[in-house]
N, C-alpha and C. Protein backbone atom coordinates (compact mmCIF):
# COMPACT_ATOMS: atom_id res chain seq x y z
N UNK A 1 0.85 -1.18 0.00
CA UNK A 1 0.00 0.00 0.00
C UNK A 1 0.89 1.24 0.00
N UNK A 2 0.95 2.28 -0.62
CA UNK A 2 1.42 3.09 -1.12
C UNK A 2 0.72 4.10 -1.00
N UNK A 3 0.90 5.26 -0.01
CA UNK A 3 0.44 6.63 0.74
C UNK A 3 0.34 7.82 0.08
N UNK A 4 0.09 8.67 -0.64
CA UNK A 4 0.07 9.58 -1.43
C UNK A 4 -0.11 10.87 -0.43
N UNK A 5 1.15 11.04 0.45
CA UNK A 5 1.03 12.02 1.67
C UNK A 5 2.73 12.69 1.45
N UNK A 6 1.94 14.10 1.11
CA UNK A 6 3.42 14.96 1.13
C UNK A 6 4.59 14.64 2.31
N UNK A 7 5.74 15.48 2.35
CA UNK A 7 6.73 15.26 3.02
C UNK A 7 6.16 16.88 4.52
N UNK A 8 5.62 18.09 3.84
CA UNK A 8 5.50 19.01 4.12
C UNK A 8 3.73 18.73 5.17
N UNK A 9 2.62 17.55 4.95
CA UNK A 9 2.31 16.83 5.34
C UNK A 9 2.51 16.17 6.75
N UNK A 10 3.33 15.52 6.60
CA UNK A 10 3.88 14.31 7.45
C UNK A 10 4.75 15.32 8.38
N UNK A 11 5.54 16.11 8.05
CA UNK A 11 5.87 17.14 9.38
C UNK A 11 5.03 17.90 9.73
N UNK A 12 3.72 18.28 9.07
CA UNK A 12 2.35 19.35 10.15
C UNK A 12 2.37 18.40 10.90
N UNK A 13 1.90 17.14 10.15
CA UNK A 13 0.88 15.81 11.24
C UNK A 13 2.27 16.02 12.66
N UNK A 14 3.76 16.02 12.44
CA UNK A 14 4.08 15.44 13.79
C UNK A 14 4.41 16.81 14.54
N UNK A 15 4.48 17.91 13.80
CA UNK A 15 4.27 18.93 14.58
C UNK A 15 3.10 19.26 15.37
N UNK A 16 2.18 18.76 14.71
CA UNK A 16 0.76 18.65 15.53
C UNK A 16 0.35 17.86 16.62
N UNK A 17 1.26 16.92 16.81
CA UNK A 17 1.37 15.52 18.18
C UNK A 17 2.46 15.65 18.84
N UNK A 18 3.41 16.86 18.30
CA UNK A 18 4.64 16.90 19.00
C UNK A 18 5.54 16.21 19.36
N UNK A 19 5.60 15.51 18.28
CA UNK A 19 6.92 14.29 17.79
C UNK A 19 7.95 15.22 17.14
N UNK A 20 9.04 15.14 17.93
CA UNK A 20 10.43 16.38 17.62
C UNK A 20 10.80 15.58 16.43
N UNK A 21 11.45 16.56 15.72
CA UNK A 21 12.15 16.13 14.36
C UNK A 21 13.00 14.85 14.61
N UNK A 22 13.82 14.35 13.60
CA UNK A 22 14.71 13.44 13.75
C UNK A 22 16.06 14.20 14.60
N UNK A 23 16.23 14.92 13.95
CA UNK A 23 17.50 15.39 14.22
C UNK A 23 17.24 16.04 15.80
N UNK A 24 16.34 16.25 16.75
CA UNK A 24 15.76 16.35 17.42
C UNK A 24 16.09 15.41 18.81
N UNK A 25 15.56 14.35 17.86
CA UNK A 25 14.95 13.14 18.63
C UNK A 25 16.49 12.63 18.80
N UNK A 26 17.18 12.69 18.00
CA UNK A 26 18.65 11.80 17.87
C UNK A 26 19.67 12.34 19.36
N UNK A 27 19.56 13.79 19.02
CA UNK A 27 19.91 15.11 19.96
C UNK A 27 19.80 14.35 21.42
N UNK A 28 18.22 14.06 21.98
CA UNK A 28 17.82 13.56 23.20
C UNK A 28 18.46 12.42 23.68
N UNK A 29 18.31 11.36 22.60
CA UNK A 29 18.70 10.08 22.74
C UNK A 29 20.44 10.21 23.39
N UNK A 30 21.06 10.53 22.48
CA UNK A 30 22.07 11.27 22.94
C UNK A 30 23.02 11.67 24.31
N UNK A 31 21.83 12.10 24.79
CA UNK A 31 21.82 13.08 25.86
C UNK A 31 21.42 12.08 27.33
N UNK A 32 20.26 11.26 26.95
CA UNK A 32 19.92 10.06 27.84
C UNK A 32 21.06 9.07 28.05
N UNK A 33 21.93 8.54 26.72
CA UNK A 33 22.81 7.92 27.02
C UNK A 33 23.97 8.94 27.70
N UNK A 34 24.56 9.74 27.73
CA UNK A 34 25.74 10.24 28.26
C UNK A 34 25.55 10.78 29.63
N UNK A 35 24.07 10.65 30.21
CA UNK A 35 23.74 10.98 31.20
C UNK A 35 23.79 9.78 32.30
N UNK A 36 23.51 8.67 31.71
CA UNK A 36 23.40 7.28 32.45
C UNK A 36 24.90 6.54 32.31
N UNK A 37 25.75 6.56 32.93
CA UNK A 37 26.68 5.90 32.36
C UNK A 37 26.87 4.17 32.51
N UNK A 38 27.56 3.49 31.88
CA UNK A 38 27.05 2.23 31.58
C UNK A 38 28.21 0.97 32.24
N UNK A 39 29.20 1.85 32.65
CA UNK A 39 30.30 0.80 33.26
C UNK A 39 31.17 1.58 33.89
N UNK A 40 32.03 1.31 34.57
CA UNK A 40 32.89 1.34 35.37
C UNK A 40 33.78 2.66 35.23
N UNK A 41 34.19 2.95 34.02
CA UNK A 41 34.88 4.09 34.04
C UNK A 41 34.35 5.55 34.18
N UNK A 42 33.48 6.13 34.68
CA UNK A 42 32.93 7.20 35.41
C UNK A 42 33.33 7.43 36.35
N UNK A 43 33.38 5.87 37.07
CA UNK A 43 33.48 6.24 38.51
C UNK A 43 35.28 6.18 38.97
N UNK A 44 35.81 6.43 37.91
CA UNK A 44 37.36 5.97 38.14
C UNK A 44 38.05 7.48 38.34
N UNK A 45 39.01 8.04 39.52
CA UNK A 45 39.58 8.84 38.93
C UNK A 45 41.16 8.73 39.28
N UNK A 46 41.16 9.78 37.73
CA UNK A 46 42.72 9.41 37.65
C UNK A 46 43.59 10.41 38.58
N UNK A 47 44.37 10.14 39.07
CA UNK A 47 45.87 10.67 39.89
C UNK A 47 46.63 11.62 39.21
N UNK A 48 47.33 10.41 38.44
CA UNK A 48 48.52 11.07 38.00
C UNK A 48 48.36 10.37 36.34
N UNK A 49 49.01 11.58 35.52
CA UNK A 49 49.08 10.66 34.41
C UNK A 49 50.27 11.39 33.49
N UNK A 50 51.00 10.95 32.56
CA UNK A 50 52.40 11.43 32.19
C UNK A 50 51.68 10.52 30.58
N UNK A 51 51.32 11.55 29.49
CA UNK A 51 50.56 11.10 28.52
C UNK A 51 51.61 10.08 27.46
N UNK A 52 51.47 9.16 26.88
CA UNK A 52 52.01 8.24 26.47
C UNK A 52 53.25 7.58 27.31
N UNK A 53 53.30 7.24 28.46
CA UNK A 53 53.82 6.69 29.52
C UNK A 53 53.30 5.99 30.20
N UNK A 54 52.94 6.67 30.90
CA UNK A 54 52.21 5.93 32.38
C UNK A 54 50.88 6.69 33.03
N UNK A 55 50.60 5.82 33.86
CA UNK A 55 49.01 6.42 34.10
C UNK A 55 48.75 6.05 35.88
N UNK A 56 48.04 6.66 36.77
CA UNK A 56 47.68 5.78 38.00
C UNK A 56 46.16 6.36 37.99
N UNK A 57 44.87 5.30 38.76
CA UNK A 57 44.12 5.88 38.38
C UNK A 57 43.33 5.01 40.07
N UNK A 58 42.60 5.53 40.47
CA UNK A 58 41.79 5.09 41.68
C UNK A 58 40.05 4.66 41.85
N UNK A 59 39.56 4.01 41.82
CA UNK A 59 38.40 3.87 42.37
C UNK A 59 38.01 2.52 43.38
N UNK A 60 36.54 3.25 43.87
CA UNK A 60 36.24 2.48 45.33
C UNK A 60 34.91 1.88 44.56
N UNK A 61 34.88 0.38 44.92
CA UNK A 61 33.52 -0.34 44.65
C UNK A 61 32.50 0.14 45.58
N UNK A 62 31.43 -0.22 44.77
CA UNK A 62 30.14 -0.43 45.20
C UNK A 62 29.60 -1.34 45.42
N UNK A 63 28.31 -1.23 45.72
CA UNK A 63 27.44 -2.42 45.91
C UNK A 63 26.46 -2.65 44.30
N UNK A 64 26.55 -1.50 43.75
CA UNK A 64 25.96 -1.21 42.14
C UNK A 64 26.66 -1.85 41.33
N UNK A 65 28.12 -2.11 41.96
CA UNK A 65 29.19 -3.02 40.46
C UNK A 65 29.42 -4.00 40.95
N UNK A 66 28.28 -4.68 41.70
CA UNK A 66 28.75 -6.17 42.27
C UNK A 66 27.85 -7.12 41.11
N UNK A 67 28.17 -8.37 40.95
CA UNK A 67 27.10 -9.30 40.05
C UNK A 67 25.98 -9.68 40.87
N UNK A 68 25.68 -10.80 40.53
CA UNK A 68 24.86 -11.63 41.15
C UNK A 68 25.61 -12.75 42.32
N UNK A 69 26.60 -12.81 42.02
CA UNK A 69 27.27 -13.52 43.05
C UNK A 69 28.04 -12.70 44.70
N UNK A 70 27.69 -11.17 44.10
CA UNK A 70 28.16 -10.49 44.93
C UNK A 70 29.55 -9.95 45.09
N UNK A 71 30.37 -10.19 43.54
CA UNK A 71 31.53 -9.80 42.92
C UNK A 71 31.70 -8.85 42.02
N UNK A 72 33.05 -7.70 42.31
CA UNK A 72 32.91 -6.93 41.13
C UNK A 72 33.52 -8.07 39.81
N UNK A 73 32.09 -7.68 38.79
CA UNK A 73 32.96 -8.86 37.45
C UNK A 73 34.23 -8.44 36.57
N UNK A 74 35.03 -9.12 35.91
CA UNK A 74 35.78 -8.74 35.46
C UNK A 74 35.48 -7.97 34.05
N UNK A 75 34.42 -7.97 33.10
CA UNK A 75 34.15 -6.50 32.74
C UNK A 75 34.45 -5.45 33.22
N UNK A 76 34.18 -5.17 34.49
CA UNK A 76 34.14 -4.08 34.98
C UNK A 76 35.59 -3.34 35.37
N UNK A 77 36.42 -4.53 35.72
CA UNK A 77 37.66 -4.11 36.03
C UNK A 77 38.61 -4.07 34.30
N UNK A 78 38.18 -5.03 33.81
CA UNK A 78 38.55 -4.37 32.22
C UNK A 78 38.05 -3.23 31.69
N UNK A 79 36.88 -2.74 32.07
CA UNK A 79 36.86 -1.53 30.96
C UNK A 79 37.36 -0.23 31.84
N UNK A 80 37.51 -0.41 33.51
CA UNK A 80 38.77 0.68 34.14
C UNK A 80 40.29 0.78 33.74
N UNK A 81 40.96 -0.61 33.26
CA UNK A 81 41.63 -1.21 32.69
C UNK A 81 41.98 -0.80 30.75
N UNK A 82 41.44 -0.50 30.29
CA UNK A 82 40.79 -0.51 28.70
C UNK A 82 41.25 1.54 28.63
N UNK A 83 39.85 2.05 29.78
CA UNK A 83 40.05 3.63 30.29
C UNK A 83 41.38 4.12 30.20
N UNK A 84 41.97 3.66 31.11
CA UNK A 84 43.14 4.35 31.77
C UNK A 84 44.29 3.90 30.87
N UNK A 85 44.20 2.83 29.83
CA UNK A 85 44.47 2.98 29.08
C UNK A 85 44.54 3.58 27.84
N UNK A 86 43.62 3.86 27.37
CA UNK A 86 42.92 5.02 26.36
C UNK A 86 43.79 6.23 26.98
N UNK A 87 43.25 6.72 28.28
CA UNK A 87 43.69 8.04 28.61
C UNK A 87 45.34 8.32 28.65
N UNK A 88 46.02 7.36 29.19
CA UNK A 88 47.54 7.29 29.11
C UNK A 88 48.26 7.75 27.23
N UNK A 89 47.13 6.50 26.34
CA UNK A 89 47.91 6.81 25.03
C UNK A 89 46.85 8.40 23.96
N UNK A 90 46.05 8.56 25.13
CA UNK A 90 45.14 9.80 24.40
C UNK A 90 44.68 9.32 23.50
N UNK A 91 44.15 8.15 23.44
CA UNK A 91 43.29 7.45 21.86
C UNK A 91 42.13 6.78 22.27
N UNK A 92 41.46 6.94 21.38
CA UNK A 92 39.89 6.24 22.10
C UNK A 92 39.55 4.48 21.92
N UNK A 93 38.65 4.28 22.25
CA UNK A 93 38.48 2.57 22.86
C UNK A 93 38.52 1.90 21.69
N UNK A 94 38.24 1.48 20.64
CA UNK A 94 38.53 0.79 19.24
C UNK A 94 39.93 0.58 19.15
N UNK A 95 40.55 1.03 19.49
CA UNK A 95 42.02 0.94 19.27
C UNK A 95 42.61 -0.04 19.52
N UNK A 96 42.29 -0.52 20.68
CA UNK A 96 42.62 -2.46 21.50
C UNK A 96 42.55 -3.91 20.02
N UNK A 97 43.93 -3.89 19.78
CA UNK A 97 44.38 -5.07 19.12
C UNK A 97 43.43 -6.03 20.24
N UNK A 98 44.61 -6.16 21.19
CA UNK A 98 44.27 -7.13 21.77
C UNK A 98 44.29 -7.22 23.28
N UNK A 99 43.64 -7.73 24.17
CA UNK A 99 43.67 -7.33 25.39
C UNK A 99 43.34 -8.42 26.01
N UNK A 100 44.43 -8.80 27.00
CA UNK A 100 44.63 -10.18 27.72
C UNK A 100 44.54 -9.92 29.16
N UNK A 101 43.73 -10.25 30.00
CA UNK A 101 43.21 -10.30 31.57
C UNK A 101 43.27 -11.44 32.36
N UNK A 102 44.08 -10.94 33.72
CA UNK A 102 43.93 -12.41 34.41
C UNK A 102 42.96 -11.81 36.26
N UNK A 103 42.50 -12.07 36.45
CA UNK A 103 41.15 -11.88 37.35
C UNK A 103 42.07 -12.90 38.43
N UNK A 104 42.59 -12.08 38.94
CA UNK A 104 43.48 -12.87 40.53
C UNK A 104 42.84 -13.17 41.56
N UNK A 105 41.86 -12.30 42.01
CA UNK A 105 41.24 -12.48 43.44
C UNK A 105 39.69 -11.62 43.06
N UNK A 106 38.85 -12.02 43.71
CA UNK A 106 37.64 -11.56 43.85
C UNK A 106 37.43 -9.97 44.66
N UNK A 107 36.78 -9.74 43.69
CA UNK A 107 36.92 -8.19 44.73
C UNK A 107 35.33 -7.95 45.05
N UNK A 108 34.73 -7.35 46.50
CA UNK A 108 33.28 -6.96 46.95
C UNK A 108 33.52 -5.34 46.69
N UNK A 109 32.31 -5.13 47.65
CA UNK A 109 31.97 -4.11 47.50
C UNK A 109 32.77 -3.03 48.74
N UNK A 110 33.01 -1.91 48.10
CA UNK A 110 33.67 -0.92 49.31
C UNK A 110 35.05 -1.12 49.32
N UNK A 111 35.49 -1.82 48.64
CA UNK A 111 37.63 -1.63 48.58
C UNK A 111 37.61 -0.74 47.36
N UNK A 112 38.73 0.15 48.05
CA UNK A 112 39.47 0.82 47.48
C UNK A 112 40.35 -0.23 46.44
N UNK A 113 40.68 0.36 44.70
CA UNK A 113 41.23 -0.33 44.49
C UNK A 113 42.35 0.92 43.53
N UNK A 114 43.60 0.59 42.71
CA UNK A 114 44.18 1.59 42.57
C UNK A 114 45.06 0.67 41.17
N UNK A 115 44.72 1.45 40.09
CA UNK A 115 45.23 0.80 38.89
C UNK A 115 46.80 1.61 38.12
N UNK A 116 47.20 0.92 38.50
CA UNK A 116 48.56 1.72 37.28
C UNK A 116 49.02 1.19 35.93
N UNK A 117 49.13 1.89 34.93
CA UNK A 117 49.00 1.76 33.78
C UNK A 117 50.43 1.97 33.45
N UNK A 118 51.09 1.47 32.68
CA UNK A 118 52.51 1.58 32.45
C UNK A 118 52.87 1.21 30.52
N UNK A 119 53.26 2.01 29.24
CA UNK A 119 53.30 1.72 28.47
C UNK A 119 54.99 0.79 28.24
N UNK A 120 54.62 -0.45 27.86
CA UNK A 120 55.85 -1.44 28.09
C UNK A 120 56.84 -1.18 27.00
N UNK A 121 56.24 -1.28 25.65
CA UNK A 121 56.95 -1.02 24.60
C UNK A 121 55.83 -0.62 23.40
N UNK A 122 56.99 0.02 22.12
CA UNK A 122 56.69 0.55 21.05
C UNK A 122 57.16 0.07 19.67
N UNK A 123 56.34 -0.45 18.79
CA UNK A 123 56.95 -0.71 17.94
C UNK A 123 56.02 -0.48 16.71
N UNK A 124 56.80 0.58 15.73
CA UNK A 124 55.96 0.86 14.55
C UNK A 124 54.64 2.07 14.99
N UNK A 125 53.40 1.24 14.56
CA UNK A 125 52.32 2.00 15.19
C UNK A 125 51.75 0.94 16.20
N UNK A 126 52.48 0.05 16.67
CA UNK A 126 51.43 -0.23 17.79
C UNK A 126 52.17 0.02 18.89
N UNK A 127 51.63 0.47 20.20
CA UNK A 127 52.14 0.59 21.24
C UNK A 127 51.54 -0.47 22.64
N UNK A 128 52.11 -1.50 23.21
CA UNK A 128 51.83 -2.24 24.48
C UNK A 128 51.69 -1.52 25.70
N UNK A 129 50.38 -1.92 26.53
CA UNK A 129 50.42 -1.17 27.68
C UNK A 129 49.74 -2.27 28.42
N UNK A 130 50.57 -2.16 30.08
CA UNK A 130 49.94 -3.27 30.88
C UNK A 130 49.92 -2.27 32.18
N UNK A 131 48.34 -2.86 32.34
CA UNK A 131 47.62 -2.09 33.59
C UNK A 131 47.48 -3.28 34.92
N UNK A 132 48.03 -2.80 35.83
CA UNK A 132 47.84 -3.54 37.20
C UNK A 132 46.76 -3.19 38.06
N UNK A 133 46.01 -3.81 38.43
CA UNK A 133 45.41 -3.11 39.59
C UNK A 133 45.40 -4.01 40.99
N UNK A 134 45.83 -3.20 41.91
CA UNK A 134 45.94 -3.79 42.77
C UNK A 134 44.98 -3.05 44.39
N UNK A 135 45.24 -4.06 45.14
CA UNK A 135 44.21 -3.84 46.60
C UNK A 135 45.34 -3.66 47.67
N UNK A 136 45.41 -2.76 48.02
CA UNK A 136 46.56 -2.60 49.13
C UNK A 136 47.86 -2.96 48.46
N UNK A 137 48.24 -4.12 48.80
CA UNK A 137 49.66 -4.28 47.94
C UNK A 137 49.42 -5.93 46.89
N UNK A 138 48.57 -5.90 47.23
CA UNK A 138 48.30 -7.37 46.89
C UNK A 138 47.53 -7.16 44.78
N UNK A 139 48.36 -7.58 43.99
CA UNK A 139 47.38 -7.61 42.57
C UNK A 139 46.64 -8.61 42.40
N UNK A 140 45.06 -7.95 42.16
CA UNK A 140 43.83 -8.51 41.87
C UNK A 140 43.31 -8.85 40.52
N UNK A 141 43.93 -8.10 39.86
CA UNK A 141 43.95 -8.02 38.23
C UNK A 141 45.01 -7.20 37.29
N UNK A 142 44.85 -8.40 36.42
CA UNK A 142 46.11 -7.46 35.35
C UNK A 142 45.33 -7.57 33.79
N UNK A 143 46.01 -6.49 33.20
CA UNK A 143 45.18 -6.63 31.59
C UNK A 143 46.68 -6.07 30.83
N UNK A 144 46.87 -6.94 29.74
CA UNK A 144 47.76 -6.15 28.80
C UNK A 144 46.99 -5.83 27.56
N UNK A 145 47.69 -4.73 27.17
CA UNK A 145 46.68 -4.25 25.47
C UNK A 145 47.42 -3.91 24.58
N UNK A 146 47.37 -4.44 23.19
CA UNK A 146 48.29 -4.32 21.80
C UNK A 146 47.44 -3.19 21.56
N UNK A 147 47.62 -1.42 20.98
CA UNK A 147 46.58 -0.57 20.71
C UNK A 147 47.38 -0.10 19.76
N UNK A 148 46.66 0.43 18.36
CA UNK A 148 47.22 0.65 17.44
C UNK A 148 47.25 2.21 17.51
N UNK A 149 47.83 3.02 16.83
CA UNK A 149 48.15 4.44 16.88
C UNK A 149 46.74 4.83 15.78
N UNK A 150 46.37 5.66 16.10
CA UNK A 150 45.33 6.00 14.78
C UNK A 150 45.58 6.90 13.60
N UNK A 151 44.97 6.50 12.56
CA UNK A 151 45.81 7.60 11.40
C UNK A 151 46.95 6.82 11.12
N UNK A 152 47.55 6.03 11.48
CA UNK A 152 48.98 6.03 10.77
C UNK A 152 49.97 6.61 11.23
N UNK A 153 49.89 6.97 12.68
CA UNK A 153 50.58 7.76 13.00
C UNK A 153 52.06 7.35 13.61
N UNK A 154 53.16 7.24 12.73
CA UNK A 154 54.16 7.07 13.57
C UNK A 154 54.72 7.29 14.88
N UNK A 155 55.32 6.59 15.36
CA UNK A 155 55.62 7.32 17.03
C UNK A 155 57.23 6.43 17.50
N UNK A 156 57.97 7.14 18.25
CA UNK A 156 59.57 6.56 18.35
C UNK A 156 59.49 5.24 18.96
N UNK A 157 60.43 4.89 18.88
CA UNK A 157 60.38 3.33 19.21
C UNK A 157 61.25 3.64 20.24
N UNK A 158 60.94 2.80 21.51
CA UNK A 158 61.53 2.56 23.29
C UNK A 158 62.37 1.40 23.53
């Protein structure tokens, strides 16, 4: 079935029910997501950071980033992990070749936990970075990440 209804039409009708434009509607959507945040790195903050080097970065669990078992999951400590990585090489999250995690000890709710990010080596355009995080002195998790430079961008080799 095939509608024989202008374009000039179809925007009175939603101006008239007050259905915002697309570009509108996209705007909101938008705005709902960046307002709700969806994992772990919001609540992270960083210390110290020395940009394509090294990174230290801090956060305290909740009872909101526990699972069902009553554990923070290791998502969660990867994408603080993933973050503070991003922020160390100033490049955004797509960038992760590859990213290898080992989940040492179980962590609850209410520890302080404290991640340091350290870039290991450089070669070409990809650069290695391995993030520790640890609980007092004890490491709870580690993640290493192959991240490629974006653009093509050359960078010195270490």
């Amino acid at each position: 079935v095939k509608l024989a209804v202008s374009v000039a039409t179809i925007r009175l009708d939603r101006q008239q029910l007050g259905i915002p434009q697309l570009r509108d509607r996209m705007e909101q959507a938008v705005q709902k997501v960046a307002e709700f945040p969806s994992d772990l790195r919001s609540d992270v903050k960083i210390l110290d950071i020395t940009p394509g080097e090294k990174g230290i970065a801090m956060v305290t669990t909740t009872d909101e980033m526990l699972n069902f078992s009553g554990f923070v999951p290791a998502e969660r400590l990867y994408g603080m992990a993933a973050g503070l990585a991003e922020a160390v090489l100033e490049q955004p999250a797509g960038a992760a070749q590859v990213g290898n995690i080992k989940y040492k000890e179980p962590i609850g709710a209410g520890v302080q936990l404290i991640a340091k990010a350290k870039v290991v080596r450089m070669r070409g355009q990809r650069k290695y970075v391995w993030v520790f995080v640890m609980r007092n002195e004890t490491e709870v998790f580690r993640a290493k990440f192959i991240m490629d430079m974006p653009y093509g961008r050359e960078i010195d080799k270490k």
